[in-house]
C-alpha atoms as a PDB file:
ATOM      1  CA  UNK A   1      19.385 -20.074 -26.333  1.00  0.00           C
ATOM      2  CA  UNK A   2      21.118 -17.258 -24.474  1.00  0.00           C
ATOM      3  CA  UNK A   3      18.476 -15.311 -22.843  1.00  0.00           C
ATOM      4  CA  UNK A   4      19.551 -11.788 -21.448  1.00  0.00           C
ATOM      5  CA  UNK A   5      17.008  -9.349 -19.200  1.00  0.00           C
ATOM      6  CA  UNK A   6      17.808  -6.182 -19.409  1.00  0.00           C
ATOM      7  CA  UNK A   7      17.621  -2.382 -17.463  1.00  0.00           C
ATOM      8  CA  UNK A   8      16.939  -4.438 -14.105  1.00  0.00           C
ATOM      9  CA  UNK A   9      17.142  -1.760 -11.033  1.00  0.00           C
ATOM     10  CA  UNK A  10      15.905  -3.988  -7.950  1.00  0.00           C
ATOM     11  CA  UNK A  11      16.897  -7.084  -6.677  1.00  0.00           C
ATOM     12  CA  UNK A  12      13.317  -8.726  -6.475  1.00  0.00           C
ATOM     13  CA  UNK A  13      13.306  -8.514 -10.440  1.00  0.00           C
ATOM     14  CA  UNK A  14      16.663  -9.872 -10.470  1.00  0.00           C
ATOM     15  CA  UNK A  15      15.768 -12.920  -8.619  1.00  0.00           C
ATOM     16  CA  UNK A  16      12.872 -13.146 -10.297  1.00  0.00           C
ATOM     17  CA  UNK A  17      14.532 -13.247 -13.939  1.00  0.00           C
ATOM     18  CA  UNK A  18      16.884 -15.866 -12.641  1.00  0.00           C
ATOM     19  CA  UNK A  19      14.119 -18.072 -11.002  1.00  0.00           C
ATOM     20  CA  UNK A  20      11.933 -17.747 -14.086  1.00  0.00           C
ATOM     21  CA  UNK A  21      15.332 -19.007 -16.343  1.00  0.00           C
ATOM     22  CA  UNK A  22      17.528 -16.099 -17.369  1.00  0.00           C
ATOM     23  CA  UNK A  23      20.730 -16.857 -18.515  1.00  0.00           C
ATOM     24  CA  UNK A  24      21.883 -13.504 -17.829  1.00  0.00           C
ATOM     25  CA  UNK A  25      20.698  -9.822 -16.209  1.00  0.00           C
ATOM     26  CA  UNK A  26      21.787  -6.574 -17.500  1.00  0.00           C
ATOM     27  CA  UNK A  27      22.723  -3.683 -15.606  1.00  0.00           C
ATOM     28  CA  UNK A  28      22.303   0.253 -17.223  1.00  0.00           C
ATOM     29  CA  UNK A  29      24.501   2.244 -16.221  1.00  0.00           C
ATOM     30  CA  UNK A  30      24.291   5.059 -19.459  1.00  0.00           C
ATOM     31  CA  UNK A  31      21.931   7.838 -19.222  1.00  0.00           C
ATOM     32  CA  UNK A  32      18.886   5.944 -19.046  1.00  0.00           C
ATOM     33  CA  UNK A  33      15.220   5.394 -17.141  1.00  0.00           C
ATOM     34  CA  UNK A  34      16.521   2.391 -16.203  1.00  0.00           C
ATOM     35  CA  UNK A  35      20.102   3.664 -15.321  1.00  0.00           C
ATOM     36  CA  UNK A  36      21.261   1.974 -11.925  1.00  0.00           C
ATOM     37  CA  UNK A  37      24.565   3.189  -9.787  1.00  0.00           C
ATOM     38  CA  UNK A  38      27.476   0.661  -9.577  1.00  0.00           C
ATOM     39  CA  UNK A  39      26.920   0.006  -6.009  1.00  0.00           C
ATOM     40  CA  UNK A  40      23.575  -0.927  -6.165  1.00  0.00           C
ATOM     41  CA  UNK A  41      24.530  -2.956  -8.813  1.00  0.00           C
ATOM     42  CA  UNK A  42      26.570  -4.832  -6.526  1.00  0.00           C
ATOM     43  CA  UNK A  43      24.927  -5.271  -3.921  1.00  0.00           C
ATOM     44  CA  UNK A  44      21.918  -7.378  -6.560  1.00  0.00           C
ATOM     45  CA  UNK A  45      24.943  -9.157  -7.780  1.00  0.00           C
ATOM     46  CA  UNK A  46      26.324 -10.637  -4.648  1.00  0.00           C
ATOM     47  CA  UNK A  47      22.663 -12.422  -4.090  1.00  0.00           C
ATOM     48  CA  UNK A  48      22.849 -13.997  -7.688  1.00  0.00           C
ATOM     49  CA  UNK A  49      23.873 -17.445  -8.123  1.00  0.00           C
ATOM     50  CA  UNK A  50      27.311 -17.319  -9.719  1.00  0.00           C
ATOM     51  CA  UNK A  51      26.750 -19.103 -13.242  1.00  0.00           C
ATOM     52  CA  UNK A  52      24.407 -15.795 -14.437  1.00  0.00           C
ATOM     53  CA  UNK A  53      26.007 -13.878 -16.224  1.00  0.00           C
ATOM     54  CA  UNK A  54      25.944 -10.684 -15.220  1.00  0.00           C
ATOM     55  CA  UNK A  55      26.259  -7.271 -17.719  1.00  0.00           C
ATOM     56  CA  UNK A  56      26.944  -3.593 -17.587  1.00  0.00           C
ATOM     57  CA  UNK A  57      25.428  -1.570 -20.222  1.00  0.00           C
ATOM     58  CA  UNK A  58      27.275   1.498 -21.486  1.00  0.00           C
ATOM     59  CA  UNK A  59      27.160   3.960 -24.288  1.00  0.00           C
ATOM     60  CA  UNK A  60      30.204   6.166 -25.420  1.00  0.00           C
ATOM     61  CA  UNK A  61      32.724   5.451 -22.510  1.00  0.00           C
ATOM     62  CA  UNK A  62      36.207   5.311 -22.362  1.00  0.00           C
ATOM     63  CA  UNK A  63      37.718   1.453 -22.169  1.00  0.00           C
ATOM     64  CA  UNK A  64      39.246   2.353 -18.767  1.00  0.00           C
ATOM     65  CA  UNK A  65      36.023   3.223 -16.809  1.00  0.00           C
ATOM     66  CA  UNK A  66      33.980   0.738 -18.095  1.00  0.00           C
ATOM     67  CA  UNK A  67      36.215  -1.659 -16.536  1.00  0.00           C
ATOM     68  CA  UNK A  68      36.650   0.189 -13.321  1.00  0.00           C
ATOM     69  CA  UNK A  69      32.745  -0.315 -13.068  1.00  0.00           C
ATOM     70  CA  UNK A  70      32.617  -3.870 -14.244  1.00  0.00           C
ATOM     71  CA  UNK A  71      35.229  -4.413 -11.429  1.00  0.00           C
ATOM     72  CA  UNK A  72      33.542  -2.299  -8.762  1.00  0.00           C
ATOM     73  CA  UNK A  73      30.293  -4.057  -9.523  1.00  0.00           C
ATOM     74  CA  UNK A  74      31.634  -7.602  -9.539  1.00  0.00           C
ATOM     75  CA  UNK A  75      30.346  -8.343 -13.182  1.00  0.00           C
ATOM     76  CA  UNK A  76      31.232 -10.288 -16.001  1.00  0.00           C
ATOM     77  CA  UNK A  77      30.979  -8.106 -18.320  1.00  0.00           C
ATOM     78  CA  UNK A  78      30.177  -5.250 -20.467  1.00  0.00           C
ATOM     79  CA  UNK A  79      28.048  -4.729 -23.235  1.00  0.00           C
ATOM     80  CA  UNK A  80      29.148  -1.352 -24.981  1.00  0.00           C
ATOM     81  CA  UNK A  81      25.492   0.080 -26.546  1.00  0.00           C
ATOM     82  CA  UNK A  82      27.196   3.667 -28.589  1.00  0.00           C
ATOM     83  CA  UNK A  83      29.794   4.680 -30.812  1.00  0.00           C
ATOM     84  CA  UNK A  84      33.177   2.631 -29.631  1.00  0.00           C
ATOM     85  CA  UNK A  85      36.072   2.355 -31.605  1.00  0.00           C
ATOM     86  CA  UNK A  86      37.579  -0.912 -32.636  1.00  0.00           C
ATOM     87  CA  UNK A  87      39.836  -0.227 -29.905  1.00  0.00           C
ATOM     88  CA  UNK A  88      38.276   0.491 -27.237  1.00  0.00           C
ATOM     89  CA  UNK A  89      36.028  -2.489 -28.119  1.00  0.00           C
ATOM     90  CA  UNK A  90      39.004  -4.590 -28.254  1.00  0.00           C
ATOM     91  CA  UNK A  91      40.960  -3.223 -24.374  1.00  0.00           C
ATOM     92  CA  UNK A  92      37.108  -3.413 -23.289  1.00  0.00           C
ATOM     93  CA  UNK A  93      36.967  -7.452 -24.406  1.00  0.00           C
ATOM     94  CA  UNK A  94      40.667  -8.144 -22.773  1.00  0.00           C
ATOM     95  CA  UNK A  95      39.840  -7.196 -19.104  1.00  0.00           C
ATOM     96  CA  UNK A  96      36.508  -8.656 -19.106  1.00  0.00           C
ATOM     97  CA  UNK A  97      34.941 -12.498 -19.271  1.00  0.00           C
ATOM     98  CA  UNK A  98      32.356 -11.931 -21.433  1.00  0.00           C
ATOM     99  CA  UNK A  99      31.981  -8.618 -24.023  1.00  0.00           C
ATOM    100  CA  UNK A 100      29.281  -7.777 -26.180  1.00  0.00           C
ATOM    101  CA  UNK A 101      28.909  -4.951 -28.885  1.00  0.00           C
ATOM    102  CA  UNK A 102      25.997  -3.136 -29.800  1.00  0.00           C
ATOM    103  CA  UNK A 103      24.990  -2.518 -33.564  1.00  0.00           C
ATOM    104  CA  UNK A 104      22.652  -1.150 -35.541  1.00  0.00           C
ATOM    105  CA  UNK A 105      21.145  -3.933 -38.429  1.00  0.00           C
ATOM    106  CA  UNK A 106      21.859  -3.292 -41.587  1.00  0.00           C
ATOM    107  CA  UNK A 107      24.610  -0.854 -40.748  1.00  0.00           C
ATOM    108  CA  UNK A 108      28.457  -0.881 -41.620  1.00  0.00           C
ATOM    109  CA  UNK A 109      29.252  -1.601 -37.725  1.00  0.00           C
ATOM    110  CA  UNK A 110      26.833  -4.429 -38.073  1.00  0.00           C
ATOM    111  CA  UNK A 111      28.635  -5.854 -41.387  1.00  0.00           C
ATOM    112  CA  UNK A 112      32.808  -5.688 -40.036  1.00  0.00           C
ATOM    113  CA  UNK A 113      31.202  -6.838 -36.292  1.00  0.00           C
ATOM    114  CA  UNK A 114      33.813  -9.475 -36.262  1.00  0.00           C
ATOM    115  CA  UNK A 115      36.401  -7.232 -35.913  1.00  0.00           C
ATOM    116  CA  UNK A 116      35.367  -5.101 -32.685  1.00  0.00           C
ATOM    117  CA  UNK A 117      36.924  -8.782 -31.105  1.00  0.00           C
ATOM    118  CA  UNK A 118      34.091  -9.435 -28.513  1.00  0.00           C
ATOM    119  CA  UNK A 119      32.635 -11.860 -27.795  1.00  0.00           C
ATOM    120  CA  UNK A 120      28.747 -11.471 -29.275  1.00  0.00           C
ATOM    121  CA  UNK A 121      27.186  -9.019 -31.378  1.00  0.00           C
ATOM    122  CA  UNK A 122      23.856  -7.499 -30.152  1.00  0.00           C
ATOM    123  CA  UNK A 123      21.939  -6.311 -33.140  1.00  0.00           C
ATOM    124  CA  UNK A 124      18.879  -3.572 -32.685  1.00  0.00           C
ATOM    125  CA  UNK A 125      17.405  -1.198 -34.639  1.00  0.00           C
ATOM    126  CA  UNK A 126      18.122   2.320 -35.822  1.00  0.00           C
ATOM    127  CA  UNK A 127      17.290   3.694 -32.484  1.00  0.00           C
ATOM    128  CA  UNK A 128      19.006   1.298 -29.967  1.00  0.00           C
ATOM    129  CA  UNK A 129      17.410   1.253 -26.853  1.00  0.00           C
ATOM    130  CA  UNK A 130      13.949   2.366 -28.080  1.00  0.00           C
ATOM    131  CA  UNK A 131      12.644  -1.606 -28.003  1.00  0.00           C
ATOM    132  CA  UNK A 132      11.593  -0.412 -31.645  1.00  0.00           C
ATOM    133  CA  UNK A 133      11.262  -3.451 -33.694  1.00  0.00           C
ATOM    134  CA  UNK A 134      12.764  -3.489 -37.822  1.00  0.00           C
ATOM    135  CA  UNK A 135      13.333  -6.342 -40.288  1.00  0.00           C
ATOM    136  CA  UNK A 136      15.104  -9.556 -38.672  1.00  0.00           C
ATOM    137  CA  UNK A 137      16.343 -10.800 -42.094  1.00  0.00           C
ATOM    138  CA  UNK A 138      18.909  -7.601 -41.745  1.00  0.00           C
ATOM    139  CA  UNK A 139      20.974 -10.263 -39.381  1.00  0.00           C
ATOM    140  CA  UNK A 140      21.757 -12.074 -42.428  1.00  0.00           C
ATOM    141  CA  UNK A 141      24.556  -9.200 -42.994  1.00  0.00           C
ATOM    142  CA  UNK A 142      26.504 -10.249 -39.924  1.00  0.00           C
ATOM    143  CA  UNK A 143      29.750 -12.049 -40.351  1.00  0.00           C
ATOM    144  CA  UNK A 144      28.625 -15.665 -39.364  1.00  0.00           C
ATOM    145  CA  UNK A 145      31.698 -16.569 -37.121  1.00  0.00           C
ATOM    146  CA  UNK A 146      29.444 -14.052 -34.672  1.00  0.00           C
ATOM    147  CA  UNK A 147      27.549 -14.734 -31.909  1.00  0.00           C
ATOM    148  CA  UNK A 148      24.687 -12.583 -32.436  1.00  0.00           C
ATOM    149  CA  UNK A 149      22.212 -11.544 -29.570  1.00  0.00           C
ATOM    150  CA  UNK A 150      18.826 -10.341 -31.035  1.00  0.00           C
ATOM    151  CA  UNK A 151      17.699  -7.213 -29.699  1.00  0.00           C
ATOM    152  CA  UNK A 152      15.256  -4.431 -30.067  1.00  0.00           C
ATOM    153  CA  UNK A 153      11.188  -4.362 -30.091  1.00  0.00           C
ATOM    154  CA  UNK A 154      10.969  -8.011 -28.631  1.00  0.00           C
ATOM    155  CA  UNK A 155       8.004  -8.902 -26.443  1.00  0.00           C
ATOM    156  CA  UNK A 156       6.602 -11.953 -25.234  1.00  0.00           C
ATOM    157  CA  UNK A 157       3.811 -11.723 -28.307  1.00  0.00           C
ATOM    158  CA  UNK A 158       7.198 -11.738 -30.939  1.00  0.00           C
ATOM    159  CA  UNK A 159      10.014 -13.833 -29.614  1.00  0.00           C
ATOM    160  CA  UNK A 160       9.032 -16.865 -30.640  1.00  0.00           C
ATOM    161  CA  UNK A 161       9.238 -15.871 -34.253  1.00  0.00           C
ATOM    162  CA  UNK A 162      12.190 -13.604 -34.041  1.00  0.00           C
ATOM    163  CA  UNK A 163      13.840 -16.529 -33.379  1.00  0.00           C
ATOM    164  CA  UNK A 164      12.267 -19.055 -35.740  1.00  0.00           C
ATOM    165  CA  UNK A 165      13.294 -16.305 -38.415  1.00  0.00           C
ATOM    166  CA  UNK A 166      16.681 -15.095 -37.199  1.00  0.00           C
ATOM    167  CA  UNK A 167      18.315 -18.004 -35.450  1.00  0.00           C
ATOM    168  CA  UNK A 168      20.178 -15.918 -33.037  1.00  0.00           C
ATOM    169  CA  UNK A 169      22.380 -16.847 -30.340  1.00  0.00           C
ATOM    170  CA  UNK A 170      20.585 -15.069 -27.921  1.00  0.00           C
ATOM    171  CA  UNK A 171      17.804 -12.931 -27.340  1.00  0.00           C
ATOM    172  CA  UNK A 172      17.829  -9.581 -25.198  1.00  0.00           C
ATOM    173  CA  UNK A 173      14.639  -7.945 -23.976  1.00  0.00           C
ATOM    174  CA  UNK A 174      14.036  -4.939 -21.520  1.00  0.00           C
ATOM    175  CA  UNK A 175      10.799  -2.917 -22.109  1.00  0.00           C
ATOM    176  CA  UNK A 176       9.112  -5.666 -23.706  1.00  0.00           C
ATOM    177  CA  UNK A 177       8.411  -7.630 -20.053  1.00  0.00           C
ATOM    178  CA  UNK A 178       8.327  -4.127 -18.634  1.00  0.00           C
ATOM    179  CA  UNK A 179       5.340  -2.651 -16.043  1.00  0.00           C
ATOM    180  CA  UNK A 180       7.136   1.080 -16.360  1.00  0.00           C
ATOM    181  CA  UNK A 181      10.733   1.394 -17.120  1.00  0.00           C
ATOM    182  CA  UNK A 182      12.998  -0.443 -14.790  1.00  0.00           C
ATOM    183  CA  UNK A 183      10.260  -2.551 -13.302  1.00  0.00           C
ATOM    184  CA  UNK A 184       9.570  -6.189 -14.739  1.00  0.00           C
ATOM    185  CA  UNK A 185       5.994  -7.504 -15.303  1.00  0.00           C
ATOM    186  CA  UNK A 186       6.190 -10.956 -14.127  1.00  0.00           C
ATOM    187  CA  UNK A 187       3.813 -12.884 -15.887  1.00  0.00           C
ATOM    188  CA  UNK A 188       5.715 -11.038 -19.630  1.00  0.00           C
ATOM    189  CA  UNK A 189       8.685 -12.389 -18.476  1.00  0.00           C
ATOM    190  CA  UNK A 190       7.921 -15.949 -17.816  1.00  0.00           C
ATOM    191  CA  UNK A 191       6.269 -15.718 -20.827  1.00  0.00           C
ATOM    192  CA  UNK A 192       9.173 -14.420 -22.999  1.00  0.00           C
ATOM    193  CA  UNK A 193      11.550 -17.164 -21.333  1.00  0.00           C
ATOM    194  CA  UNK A 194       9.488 -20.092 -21.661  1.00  0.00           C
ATOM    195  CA  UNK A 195       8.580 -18.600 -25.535  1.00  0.00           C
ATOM    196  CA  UNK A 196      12.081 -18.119 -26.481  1.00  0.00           C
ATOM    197  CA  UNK A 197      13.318 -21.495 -24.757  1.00  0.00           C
ATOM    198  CA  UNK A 198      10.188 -23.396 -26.937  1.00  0.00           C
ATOM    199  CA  UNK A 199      11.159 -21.958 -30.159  1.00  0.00           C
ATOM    200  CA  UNK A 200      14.900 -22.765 -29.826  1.00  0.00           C
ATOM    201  CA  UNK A 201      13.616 -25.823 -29.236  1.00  0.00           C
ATOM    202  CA  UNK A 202      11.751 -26.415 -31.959  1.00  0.00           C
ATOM    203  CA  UNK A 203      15.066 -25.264 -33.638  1.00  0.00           C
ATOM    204  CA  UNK A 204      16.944 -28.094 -31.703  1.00  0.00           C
ATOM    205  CA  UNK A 205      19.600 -24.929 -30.561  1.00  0.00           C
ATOM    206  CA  UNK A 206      18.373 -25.358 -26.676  1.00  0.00           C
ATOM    207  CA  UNK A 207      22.300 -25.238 -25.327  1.00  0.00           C
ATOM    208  CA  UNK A 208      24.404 -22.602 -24.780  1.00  0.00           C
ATOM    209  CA  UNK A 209      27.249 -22.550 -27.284  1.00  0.00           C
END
């Protein structure tokens, strides 16, 4: 189970989200509470151990300066969260490790996801962002060759059957382990991680694909 923190703005939360199990941390760099400069990003990133996977977040960019800030910050990837084209999803994917695109569940972006060629799909709800939850069986629309990353509304309390009822790929969670925005509540997110890790477990889906 691919387990993604989201909207971090320090570098104590960031180590913490690693030591607690994080697979990966996500950086926002759209308009956002939680909105973080590139710079700052890297200078979190260079204290991370080098297997987490490390995200920006951006909404409504152009292909060429989302890369210029995946570069500048040293991350993996991107994770594109507004209204890209199939092409600038696709130059997005090529000069990055690891691409994810943001949809909205049950909508036609969610239903041709395979063809924005990245690498996952994260699904939310019909305000992206909000950490509003909606109806998990909507996944069932996405083209199954997908990785899908489960987004949107999940909380320590929830995770466990999100999961249990989706079967995701991953799970992505930012307000939900949240003590205001941009600063993590320890205890949530030990709880989150060690909730989503037990029901993937349950699910015998523990490994990263």
């Amino acid at each position: 189970m691919f387990v993604k923190i989201c909207g971090i703005t320090s570098e104590a939360d960031a180590l913490l989200a690693v030591a607690l199990g994080a697979d990966a941390i996500g950086f926002v760099f759209a308009p956002s509470p939680r909105q973080i400069a590139p710079l700052a990003a890297a200078d979190i990133v260079k204290r991370l151990p080098p297997e987490i996977v490390t995200l920006g977040v951006f909404r409504d960019e152009t292909s060429q300066r989302v890369l210029e800030v995946v570069h500048a910050a040293h991350l993996h990837g991107a994770q594109l969260h507004g209204h890209e084209s199939t092409e600038t999803a696709f130059e997005v994917a090529n000069g990055v490790r690891f691409s994810v695109k943001a949809v909205v569940a049950g909508s036609h972006s969610a239903r041709v996801g395979d063809t924005y060629g990245v690498d996952a799909l994260l699904v939310d709800g019909p305000n992206p962002g909000s950490g509003e939850a909606y109806d998990w069986e909507l996944l069932n629309e996405i083209p199954p060759s997908m990785r899908v990353i489960l987004a949107g509304g999940l909380t320590p309390e929830t995770v466990s059957q999100a999961i249990m009822m989706a079967r995701p790929w991953g799970v992505d969670v930012s307000s939900g382990v949240e003590k205001s925005p941009g600063v993590k509540d320890a205890v949530r997110m030990r709880h989150f991680i060690a909730n989503a890790r037990s029901a993937a477990s349950l699910l015998g889906d523990d490994d990263l694909l």
